[in-house]
C-alpha atoms as a PDB file:
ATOM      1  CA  UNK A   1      85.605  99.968 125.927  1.00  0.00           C
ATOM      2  CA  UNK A   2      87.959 102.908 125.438  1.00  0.00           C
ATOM      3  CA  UNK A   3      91.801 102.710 124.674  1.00  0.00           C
ATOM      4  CA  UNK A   4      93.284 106.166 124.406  1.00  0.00           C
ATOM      5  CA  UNK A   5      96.508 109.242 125.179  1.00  0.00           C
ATOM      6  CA  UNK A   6      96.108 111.316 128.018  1.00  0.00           C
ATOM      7  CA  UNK A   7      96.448 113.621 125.247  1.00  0.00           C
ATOM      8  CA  UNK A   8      92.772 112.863 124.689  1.00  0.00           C
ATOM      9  CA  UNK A   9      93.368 111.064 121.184  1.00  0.00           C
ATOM     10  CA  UNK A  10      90.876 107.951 120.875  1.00  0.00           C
ATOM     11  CA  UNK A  11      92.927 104.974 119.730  1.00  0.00           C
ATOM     12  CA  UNK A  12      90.310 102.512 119.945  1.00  0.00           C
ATOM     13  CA  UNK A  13      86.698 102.687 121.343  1.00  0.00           C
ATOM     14  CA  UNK A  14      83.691 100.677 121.106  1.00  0.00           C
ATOM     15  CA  UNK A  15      79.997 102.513 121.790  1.00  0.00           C
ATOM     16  CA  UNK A  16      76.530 101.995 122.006  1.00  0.00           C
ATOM     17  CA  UNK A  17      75.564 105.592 123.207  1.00  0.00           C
ATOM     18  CA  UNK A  18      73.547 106.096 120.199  1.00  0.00           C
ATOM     19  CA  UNK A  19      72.024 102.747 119.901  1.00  0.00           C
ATOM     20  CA  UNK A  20      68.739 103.519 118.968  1.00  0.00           C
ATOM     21  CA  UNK A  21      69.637 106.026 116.256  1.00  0.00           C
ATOM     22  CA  UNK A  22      73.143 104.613 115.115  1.00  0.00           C
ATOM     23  CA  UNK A  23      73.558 101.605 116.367  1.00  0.00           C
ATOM     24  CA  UNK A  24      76.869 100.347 117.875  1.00  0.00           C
ATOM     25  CA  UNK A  25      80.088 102.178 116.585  1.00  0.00           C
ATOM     26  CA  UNK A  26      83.718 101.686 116.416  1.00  0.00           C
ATOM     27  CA  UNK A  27      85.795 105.128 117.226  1.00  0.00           C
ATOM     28  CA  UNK A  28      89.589 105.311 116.159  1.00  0.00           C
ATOM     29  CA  UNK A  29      91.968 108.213 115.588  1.00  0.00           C
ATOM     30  CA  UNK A  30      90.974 107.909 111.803  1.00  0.00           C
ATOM     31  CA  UNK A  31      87.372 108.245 112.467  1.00  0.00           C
ATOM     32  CA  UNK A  32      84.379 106.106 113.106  1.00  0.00           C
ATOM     33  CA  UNK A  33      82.229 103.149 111.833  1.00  0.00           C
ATOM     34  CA  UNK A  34      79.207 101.353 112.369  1.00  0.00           C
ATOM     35  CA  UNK A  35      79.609  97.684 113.655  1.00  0.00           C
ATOM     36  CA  UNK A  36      78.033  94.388 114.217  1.00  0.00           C
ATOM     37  CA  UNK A  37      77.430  94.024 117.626  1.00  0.00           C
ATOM     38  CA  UNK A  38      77.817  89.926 118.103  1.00  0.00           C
ATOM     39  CA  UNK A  39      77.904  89.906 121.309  1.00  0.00           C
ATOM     40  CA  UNK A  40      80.128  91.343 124.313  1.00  0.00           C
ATOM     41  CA  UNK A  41      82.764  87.932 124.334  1.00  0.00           C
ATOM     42  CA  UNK A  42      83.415  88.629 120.621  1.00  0.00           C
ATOM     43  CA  UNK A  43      83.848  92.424 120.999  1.00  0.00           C
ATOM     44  CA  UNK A  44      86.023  91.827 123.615  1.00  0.00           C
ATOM     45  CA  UNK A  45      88.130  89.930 121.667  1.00  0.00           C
ATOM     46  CA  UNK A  46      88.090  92.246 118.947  1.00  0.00           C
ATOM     47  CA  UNK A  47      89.547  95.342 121.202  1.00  0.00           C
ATOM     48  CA  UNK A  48      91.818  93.172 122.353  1.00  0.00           C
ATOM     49  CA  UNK A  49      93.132  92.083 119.389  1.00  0.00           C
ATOM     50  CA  UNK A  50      92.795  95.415 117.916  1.00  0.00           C
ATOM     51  CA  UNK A  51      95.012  97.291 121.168  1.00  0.00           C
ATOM     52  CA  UNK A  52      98.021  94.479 120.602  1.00  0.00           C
ATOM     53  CA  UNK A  53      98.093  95.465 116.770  1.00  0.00           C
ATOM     54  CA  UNK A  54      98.380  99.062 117.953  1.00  0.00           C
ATOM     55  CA  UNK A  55     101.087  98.633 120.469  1.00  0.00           C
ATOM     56  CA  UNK A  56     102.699  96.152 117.708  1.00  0.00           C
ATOM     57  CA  UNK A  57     102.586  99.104 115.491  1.00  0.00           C
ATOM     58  CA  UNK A  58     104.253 101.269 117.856  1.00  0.00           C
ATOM     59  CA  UNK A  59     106.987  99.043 118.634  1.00  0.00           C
ATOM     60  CA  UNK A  60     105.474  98.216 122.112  1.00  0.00           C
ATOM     61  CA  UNK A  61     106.980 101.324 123.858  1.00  0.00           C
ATOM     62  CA  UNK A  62     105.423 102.382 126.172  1.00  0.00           C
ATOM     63  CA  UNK A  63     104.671  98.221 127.105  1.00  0.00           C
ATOM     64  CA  UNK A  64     100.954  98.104 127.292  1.00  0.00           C
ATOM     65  CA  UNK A  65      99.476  98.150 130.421  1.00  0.00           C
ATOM     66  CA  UNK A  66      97.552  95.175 130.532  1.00  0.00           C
END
């Protein structure tokens, strides 16, 4: 799940391209972490959750587009 500019920036983006070496990672535009994958309904969530705080943060313009 990727949220990002057409600038290229990553906002938010959840991998598991590494998963045998790294496990399952969390990409934002202040870096990257490793996470707990619980299961695809949670992570969901999570983005979600995590792309409304962003557009929260930004005032909500431009609206989201979801």
């Amino acid at each position: 799940m990727h949220l990002g500019t057409l600038q290229d920036l990553t906002l938010i983006r959840y991998d598991n391209a590494h998963e045998d070496t790294k496990g399952h990672e969390l990409h934002t535009a202040a870096g990257e972490a490793d996470v707990e994958f619980s299961g695809m309904e949670e992570l969901i969530v999570e983005f979600w959750a995590s792309a409304d705080e962003y557009w929260d943060t930004i005032g909500g313009n431009p609206p989201p587009p979801y």
